[in-house]
Structures are given as C-alpha cells and as structure tokens.
N, C-alpha and C. Protein backbone atom coordinates (compact mmCIF):
# COMPACT_ATOMS: atom_id res chain seq x y z
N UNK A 1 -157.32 110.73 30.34
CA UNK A 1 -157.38 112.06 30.91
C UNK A 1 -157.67 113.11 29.84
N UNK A 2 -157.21 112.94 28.52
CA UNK A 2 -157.21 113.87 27.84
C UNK A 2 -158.58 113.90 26.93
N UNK A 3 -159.54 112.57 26.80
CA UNK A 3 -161.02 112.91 26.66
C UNK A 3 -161.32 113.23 27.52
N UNK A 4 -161.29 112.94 28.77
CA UNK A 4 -162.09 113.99 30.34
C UNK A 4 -161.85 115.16 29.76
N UNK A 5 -161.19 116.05 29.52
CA UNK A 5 -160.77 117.03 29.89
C UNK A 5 -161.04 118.08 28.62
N UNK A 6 -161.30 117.29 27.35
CA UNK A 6 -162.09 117.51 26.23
C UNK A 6 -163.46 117.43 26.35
N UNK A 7 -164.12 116.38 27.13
CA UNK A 7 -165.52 116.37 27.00
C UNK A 7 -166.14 117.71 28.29
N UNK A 8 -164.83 118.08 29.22
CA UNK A 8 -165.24 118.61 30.56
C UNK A 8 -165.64 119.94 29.34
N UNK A 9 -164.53 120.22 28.34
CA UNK A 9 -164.78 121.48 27.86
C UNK A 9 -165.52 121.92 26.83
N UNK A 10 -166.10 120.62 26.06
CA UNK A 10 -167.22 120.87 25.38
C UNK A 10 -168.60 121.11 26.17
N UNK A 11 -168.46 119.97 27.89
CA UNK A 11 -169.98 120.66 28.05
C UNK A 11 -170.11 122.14 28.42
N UNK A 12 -168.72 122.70 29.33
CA UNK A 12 -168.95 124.04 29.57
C UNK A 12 -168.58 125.21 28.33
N UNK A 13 -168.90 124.58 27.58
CA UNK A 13 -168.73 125.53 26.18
C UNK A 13 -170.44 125.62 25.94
N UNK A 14 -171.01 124.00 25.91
CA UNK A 14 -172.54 124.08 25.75
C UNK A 14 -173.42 124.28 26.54
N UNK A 15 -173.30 124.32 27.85
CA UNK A 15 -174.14 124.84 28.61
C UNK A 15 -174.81 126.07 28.59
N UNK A 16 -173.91 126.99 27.99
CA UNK A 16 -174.60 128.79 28.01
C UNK A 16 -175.58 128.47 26.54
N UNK A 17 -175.35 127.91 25.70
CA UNK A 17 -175.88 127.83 24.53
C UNK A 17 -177.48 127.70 24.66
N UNK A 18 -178.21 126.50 25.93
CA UNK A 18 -179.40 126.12 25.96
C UNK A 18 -179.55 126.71 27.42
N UNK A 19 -178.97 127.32 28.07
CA UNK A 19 -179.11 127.76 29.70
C UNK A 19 -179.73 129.22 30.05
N UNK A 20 -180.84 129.57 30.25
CA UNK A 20 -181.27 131.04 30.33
C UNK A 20 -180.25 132.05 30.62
N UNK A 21 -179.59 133.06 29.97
CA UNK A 21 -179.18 134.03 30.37
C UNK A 21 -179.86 135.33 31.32
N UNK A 22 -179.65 135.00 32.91
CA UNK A 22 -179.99 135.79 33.64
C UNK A 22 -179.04 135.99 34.65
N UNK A 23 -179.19 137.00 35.58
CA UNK A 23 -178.25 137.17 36.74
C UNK A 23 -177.81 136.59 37.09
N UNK A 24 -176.25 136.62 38.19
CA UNK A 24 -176.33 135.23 39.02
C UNK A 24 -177.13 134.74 39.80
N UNK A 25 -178.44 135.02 40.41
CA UNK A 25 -179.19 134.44 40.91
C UNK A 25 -178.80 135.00 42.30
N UNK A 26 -178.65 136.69 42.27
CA UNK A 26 -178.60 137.35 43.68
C UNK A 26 -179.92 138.05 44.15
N UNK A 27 -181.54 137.13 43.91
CA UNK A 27 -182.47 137.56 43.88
C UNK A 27 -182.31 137.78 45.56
N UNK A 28 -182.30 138.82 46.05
CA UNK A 28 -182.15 139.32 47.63
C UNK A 28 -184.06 139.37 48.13
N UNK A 29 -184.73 138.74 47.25
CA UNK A 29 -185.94 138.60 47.80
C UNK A 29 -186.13 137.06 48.30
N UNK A 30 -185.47 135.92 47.85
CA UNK A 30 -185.92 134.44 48.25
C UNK A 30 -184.80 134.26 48.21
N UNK A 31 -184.58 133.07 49.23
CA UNK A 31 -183.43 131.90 49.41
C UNK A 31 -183.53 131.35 47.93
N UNK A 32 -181.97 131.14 47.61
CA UNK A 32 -181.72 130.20 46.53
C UNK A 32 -181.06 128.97 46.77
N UNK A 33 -180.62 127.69 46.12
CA UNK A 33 -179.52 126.89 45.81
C UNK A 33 -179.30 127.07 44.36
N UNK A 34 -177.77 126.69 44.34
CA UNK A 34 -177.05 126.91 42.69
C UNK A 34 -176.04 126.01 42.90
N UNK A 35 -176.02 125.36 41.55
CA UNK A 35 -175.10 123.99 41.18
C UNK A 35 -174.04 124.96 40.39
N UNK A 36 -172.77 124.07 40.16
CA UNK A 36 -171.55 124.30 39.13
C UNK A 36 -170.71 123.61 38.64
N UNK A 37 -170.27 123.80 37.92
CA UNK A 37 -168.84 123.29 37.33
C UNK A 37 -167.67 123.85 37.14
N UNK A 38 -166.53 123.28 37.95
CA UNK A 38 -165.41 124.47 37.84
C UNK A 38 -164.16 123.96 37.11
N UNK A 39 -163.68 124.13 36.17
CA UNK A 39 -162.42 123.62 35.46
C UNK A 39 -161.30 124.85 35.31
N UNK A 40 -160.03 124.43 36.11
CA UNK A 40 -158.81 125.36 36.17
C UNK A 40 -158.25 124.72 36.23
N UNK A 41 -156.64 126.07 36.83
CA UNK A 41 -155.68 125.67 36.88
C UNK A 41 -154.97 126.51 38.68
N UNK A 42 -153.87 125.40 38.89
CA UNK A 42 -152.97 125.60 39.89
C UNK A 42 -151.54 125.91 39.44
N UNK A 43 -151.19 127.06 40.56
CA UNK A 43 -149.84 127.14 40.74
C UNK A 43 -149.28 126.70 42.26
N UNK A 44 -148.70 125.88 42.75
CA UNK A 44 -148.74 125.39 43.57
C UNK A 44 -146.83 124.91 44.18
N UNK A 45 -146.84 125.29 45.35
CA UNK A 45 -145.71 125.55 45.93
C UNK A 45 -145.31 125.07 47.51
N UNK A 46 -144.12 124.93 48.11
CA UNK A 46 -144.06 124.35 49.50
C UNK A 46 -143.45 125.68 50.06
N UNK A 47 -144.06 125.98 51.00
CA UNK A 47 -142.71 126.41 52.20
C UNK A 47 -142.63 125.84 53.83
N UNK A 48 -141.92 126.91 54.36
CA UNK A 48 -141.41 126.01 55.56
C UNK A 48 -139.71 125.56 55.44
N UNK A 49 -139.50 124.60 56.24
CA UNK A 49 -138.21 123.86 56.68
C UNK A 49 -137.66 123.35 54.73
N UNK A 50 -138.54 123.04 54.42
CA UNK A 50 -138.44 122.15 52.66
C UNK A 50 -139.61 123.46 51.95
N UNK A 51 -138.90 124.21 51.46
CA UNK A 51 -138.95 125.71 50.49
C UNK A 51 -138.88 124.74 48.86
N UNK A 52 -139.99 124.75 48.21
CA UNK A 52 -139.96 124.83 46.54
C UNK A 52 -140.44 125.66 46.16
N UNK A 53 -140.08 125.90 45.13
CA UNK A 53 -141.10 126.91 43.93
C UNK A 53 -142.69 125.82 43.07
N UNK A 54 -142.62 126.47 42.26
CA UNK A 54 -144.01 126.25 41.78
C UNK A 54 -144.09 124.78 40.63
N UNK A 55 -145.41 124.52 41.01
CA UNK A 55 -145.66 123.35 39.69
C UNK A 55 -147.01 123.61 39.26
N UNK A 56 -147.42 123.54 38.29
CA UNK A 56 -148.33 123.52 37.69
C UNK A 56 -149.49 122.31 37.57
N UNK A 57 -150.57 122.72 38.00
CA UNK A 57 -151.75 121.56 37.87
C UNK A 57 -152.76 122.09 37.83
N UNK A 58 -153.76 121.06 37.59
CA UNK A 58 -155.27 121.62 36.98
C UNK A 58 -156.25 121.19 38.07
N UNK A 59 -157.27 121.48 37.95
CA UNK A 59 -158.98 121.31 38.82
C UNK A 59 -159.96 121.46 38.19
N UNK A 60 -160.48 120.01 39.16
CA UNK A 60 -161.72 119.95 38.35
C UNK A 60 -162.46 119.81 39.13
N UNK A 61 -163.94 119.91 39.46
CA UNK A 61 -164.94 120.24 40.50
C UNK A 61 -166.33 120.35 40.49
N UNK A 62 -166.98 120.03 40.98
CA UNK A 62 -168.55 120.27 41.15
C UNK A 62 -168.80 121.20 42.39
N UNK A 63 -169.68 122.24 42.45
CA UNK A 63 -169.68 123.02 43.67
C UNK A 63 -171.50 122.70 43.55
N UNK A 64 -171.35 123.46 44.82
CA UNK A 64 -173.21 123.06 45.36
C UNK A 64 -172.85 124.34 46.69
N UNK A 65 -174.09 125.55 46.54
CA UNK A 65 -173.95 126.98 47.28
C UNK A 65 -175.77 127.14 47.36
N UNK A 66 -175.90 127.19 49.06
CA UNK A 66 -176.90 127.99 49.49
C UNK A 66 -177.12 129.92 49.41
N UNK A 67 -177.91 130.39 49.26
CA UNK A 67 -178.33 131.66 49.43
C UNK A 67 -178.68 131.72 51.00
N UNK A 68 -177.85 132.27 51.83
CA UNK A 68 -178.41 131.81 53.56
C UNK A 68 -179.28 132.91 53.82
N UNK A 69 -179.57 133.93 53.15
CA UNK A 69 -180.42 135.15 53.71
C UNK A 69 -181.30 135.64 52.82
N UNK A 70 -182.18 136.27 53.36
CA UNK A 70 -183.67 137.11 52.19
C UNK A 70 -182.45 138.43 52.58
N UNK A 71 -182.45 139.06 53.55
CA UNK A 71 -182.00 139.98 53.22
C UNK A 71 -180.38 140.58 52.76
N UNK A 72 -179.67 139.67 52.87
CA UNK A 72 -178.55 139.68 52.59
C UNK A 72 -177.80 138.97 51.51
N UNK A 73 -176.58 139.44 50.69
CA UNK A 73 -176.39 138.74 49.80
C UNK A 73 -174.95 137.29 49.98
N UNK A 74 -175.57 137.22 51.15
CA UNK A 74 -174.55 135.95 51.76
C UNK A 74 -174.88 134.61 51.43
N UNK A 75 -173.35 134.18 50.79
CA UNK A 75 -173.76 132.02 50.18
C UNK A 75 -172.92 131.68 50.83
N UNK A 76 -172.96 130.47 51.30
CA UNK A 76 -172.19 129.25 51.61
C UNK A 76 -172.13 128.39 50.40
N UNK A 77 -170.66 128.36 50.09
CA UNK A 77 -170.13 127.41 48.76
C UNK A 77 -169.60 125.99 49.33
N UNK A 78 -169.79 124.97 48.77
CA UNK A 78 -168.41 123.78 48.81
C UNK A 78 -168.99 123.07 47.72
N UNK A 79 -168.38 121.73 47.43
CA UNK A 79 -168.16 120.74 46.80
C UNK A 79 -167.38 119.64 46.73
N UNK A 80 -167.17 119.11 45.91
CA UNK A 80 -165.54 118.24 45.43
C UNK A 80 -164.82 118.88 44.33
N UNK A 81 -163.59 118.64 44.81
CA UNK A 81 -162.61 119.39 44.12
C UNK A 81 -161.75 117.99 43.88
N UNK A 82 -161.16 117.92 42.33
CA UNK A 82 -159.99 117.23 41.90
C UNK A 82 -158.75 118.36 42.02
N UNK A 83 -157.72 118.26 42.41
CA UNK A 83 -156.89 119.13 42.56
C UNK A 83 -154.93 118.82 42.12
N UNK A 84 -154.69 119.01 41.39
CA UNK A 84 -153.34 118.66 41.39
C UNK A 84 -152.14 119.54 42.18
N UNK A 85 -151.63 119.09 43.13
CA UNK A 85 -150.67 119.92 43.54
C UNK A 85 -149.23 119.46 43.81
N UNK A 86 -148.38 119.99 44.75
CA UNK A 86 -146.97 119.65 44.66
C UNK A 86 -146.11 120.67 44.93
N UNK A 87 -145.00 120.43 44.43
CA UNK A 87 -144.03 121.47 43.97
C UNK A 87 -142.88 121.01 43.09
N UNK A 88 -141.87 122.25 42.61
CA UNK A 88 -140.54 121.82 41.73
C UNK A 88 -139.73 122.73 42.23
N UNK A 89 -138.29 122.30 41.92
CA UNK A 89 -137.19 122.93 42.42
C UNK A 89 -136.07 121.90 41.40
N UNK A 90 -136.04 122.86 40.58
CA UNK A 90 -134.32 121.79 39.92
C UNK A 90 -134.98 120.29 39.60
N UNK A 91 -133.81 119.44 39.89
CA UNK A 91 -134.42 118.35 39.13
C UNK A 91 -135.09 117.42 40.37
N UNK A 92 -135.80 118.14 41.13
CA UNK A 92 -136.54 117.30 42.25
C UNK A 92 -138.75 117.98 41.83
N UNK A 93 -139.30 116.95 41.79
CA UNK A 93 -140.38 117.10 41.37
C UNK A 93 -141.59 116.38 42.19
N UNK A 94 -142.37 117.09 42.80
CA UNK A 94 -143.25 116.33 44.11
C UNK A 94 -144.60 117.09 43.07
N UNK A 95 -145.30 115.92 43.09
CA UNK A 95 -146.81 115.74 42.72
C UNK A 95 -147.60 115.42 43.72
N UNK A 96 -148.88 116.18 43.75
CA UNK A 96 -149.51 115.48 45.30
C UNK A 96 -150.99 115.69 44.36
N UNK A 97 -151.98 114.89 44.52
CA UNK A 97 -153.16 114.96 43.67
C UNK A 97 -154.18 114.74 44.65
N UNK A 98 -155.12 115.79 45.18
CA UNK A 98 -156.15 115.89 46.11
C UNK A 98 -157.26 115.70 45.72
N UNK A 99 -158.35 114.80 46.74
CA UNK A 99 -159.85 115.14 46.79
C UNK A 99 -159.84 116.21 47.81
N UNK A 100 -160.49 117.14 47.32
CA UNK A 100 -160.73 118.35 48.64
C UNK A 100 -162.40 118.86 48.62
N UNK A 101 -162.69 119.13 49.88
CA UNK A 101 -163.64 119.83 50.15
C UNK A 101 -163.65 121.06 50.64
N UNK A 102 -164.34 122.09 50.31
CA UNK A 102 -163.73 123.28 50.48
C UNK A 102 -165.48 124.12 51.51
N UNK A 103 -164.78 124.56 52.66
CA UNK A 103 -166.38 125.52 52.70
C UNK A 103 -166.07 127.48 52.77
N UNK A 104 -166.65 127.98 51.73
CA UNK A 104 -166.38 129.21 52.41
C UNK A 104 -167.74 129.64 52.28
N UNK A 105 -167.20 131.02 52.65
CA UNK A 105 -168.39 132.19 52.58
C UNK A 105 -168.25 132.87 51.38
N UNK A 106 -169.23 133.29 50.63
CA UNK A 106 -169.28 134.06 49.68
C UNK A 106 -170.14 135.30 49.96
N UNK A 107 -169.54 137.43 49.54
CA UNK A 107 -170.73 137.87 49.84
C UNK A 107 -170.70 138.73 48.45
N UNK A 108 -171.90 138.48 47.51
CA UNK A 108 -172.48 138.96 46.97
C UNK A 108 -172.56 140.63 46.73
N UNK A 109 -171.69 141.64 45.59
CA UNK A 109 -171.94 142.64 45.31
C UNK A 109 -172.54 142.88 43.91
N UNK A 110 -173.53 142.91 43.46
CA UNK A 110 -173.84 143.40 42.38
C UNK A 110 -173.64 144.74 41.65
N UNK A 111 -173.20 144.48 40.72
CA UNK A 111 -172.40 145.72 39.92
C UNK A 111 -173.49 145.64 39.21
N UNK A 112 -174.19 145.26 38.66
CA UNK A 112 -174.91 145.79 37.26
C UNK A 112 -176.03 144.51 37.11
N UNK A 113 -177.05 144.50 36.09
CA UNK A 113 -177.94 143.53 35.81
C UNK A 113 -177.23 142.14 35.60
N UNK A 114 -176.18 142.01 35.27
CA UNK A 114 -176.01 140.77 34.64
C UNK A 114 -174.54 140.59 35.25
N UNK A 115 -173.78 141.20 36.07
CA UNK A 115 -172.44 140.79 36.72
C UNK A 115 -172.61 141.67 38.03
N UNK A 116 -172.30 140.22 38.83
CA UNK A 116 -171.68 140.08 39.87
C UNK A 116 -170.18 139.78 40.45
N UNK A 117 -170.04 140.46 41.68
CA UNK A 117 -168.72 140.47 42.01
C UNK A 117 -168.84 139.75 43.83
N UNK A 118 -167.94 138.42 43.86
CA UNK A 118 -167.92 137.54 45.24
C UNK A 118 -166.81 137.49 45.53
N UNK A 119 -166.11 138.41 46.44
CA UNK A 119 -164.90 137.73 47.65
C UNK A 119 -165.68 136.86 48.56
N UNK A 120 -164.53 135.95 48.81
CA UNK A 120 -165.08 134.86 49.40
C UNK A 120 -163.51 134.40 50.24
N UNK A 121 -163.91 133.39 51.31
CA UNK A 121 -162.99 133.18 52.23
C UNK A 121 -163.34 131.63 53.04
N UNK A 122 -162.66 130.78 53.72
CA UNK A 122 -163.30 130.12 54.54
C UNK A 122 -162.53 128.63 54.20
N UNK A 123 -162.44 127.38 55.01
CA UNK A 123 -161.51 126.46 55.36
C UNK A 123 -161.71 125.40 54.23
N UNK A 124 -160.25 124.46 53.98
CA UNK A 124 -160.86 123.29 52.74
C UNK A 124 -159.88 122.19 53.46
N UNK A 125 -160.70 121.29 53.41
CA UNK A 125 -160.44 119.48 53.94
C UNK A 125 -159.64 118.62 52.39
N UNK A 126 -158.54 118.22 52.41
CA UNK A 126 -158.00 117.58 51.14
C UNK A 126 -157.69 116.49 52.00
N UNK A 127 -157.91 115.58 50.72
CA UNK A 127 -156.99 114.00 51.04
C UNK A 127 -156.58 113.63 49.99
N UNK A 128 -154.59 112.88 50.12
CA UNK A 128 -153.91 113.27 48.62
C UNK A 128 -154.61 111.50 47.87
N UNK A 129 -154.96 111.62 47.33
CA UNK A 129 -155.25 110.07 46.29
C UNK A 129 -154.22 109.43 45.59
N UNK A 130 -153.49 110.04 45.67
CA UNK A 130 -151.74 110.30 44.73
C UNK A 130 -151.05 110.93 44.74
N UNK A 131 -149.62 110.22 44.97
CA UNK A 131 -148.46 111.00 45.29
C UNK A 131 -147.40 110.76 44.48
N UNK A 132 -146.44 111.72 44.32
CA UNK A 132 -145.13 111.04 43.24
C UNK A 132 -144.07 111.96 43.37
N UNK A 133 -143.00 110.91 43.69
CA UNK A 133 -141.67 112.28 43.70
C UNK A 133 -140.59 111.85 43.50
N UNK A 134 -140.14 112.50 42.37
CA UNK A 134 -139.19 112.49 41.32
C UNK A 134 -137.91 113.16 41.40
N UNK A 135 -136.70 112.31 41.14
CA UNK A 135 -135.25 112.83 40.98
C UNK A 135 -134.47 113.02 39.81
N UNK A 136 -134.58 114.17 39.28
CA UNK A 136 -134.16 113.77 37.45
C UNK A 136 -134.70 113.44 36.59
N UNK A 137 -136.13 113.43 36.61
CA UNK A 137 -136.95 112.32 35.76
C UNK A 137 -137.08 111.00 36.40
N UNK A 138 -136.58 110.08 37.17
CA UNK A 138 -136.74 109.10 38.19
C UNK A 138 -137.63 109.25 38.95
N UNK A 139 -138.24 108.12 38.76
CA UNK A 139 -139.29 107.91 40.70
C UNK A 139 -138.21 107.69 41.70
N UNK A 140 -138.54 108.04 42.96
CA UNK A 140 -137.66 107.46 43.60
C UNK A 140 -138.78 106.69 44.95
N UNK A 141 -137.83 105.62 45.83
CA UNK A 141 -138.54 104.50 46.48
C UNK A 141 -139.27 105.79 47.56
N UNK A 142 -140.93 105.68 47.22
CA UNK A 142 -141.99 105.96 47.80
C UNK A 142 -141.78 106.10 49.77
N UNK A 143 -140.44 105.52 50.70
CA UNK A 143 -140.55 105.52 51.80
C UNK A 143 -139.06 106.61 52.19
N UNK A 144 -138.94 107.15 51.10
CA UNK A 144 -137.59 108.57 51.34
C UNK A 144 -138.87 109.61 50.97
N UNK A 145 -139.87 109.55 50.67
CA UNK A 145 -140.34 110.87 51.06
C UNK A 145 -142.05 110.43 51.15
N UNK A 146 -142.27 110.66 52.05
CA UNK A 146 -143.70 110.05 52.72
C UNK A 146 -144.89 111.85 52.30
N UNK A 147 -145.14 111.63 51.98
CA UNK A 147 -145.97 112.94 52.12
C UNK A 147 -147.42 112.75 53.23
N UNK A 148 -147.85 113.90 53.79
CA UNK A 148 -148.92 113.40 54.75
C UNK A 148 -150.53 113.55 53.84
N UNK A 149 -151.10 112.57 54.14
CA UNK A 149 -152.39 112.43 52.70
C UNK A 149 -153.84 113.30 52.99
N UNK A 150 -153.13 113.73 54.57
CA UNK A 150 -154.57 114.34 55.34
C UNK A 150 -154.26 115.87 55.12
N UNK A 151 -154.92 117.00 54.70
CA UNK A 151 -154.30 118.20 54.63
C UNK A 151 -155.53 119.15 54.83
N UNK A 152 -155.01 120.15 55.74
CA UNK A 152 -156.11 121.27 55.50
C UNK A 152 -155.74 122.71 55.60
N UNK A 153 -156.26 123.29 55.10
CA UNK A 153 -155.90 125.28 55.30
C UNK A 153 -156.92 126.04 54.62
N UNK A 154 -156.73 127.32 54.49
CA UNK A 154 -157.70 127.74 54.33
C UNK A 154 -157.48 128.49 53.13
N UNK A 155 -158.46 129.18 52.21
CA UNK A 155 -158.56 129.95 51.14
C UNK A 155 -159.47 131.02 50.98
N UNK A 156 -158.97 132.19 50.34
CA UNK A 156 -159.49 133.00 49.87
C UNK A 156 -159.46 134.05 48.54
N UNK A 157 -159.95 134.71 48.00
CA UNK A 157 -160.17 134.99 46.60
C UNK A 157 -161.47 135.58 46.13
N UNK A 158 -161.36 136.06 44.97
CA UNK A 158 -163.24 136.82 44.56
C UNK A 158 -163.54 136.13 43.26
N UNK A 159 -163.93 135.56 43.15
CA UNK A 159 -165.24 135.49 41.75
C UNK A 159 -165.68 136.96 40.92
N UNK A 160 -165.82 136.89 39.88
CA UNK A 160 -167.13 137.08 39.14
C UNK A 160 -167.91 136.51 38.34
N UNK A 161 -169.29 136.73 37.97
CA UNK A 161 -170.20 136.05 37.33
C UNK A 161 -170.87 136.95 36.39
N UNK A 162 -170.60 136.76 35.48
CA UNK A 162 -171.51 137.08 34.34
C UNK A 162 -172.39 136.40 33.53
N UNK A 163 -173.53 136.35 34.20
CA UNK A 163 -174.98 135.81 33.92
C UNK A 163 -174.76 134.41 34.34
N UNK A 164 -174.58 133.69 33.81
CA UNK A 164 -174.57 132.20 34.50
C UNK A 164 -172.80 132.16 34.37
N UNK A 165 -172.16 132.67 33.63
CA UNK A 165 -170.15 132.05 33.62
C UNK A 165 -169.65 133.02 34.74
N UNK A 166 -168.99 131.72 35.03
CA UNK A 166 -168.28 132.41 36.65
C UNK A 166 -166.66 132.68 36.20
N UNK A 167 -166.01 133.41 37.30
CA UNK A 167 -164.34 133.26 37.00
C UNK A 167 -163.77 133.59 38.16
N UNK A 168 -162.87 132.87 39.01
CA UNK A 168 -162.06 133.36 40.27
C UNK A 168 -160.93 133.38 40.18
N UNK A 169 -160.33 133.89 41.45
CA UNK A 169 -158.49 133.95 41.68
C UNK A 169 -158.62 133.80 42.62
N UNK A 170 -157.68 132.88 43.21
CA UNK A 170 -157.69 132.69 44.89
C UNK A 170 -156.16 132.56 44.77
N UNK A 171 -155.98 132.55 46.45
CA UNK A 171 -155.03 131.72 46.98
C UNK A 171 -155.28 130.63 47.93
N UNK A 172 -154.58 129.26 48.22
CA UNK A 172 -154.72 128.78 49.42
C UNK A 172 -153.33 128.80 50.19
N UNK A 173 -154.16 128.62 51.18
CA UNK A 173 -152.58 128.60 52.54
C UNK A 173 -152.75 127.13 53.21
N UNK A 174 -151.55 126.31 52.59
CA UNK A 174 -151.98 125.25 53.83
C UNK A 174 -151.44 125.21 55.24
N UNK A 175 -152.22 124.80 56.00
CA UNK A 175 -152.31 124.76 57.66
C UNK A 175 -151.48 123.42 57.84
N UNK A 176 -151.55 122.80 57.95
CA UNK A 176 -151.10 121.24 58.27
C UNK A 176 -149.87 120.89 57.74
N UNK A 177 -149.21 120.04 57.91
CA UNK A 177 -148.06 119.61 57.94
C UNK A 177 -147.87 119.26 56.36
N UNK A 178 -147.30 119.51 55.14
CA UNK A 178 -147.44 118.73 54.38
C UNK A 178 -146.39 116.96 54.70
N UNK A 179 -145.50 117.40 55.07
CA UNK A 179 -144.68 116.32 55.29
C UNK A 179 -144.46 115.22 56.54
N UNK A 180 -144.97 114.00 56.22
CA UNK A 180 -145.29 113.13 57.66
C UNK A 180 -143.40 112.67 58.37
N UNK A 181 -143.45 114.15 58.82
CA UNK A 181 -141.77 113.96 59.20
C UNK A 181 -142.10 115.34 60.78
N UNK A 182 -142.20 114.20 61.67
CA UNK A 182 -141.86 115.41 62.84
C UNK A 182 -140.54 116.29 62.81
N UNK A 183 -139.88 116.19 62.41
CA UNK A 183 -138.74 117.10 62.20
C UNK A 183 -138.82 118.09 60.81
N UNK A 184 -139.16 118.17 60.64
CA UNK A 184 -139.38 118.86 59.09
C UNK A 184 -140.86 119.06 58.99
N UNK A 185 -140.87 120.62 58.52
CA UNK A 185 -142.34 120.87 58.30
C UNK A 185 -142.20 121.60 56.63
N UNK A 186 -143.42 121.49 55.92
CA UNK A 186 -143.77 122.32 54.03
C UNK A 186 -144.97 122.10 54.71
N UNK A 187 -145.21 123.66 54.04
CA UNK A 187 -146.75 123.76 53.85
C UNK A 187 -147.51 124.03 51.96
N UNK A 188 -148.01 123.50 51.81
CA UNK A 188 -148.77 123.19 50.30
C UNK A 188 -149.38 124.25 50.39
N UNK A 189 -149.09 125.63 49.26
CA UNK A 189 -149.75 126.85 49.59
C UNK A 189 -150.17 126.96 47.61
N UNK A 190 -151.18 127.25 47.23
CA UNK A 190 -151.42 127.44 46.00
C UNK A 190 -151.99 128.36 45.30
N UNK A 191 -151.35 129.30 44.15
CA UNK A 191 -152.31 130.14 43.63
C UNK A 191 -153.10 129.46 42.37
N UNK A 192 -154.47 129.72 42.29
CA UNK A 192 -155.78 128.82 41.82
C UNK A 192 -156.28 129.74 41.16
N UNK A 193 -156.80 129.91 39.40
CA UNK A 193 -157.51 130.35 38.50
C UNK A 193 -158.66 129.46 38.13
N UNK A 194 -160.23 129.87 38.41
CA UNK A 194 -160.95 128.97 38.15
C UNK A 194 -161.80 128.83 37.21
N UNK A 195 -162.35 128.17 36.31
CA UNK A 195 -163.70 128.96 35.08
C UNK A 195 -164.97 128.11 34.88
N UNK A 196 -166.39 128.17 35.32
CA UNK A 196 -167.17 127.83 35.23
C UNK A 196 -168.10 128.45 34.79
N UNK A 197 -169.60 127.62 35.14
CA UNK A 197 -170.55 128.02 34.69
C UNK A 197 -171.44 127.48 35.97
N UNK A 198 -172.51 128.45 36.62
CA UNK A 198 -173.61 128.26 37.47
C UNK A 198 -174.92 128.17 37.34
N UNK A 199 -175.38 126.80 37.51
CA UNK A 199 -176.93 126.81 36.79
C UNK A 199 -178.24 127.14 38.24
C-alpha cells in the first residue's frame, strides 16, 4: 500500500510538469470529455440507532466527465472510487472499505482565465470489499457485526480547478442501511477532501 500510494503521488506531482497549462476545459463553444485522478482523504462517521464519531481514511479514484452542452457550462462526472470508511467511538473501531461509483452534476463558473469554480451534487453506488471491526485492538468474530456491503446516498460539494489541478470538499449522506440488522439502523455519512489533476 505504501508504494501505491508513493507512486500515486509521484505521478500527480508529474503530470503538470509535461501537461499543457490551460483552462479547465470550460470551452462553452464544443462538447468536451476529461479524464482524472483523484487522491484524498475521508472523515467518516455513523449515525442513526448506532451514533459514532469519526475515522479517518483515504481515496483513490479515476473519474471520466462529459461536457453535456455548447451552451452551457454543465458536466456529468463519475468513475471508480477506492474509498475507506467506517467509524470510531472509544475502543470500538468499524472499517468499511468501498468500490463506489459516484454520478453527479457539475456546473461550471469561471472566475478568471485559468480557475474555475464547480458545485456539484448527485447519487453514488458503493460496495464494501472489506470490512473489520474491532474491540480494543481485537478483531472480533465477523457474525456479531455484519455490516451491509450494498450502500448508496448521495453527495455534494464544489471543486476548483486551476488549469489542469483540481481540489474539492464534499460531504456524503448515506441513504441505505449501513447495518444488515432490521432492528437497528447507521447511516455511513462522510466528510471528503479531494486533490487531482484533469487531463
């Protein structure tokens, strides 16, 4: 994990180096597509019936965004998202580690030649790949706390972009049950810092 996560940050260190410095690519005269790379971090939390506070995890991601209009500065974003989430409370520790797909809307304000400003909004599909939950530092037996692996809710947040490097703040809200317990409901709600680059 810790060369991934070294090599994730040498390429987005080298990418601006050989990559044209121009706008984000809010040419409001032609449809575009634009690729990315997004490497952050999560703060990530339950509420509901089972209330935690926060745990900390990272993301990692490829996005892929249409330009849907000549005359408007409206994108449709998604991708894959690596996502670490969970929560903590005392010495109880729930890890939940997502593939997610995310779709929103993005709309395009240009401030100036070379930065742009995107609130953006719209629904994300996760499925957990890994789960882990801890008593004290202990695992404990995997069938005292089942987590549900299917999850969805929605997010929103703004970007900016300066020339090709992007940067967001979101939040997500999850919709769905986190916990496969009809009697008991958490919802997986996360605040998300993101940092890329858009080619």
């Amino acid at each position: 994990m810790k060369k991934l996560l070294v090599s994730l940050v040498v390429a987005l260190m080298a990418v601006p180096t050989f990559a044209q410095f121009s706008s984000g690519g809010f040419d409001l005269s032609k449809e575009n597509l634009y690729y990315g790379v997004r490497f952050g971090g999560t703060s990530a939390s339950l509420s509901g019936d089972i209330s935690m506070g926060a745990k900390i995890g990272m993301t990692l991601a490829g996005i892929i965004g249409l330009h849907l209009s000549q005359s408007t500065p409206v994108f449709l974003e998604s991708g894959l998202y690596y996502t670490q989430r969970g929560a903590k409370e005392g010495d109880v520790e729930i890890t939940h580690n997502n593939l997610e797909i995310p779709i929103v809307v993005k709309y395009g304000i240009q401030v100036s030649d070379n930065v742009a400003i995107l609130p953006f909004i719209g629904p994300y599909f996760a499925y957990a790949v890994g789960s882990d939950y801890k008593y004290k530092g202990k695992g404990v037996d995997p069938d005292e706390f089942r987590p549900n692996r299917n999850n969805m809710g929605f997010k929103l947040g703004c970007g900016a972009e300066y020339n090709k490097l992007y940067l967001e703040l979101g939040y997500q809200f999850g919709v769905t049950n986190f916990i496969d317990d009809d009697n008991l409901t958490g919802h997986n709600n996360a605040l998300f810092l993101n940092f890329g680059v858009n080619f």
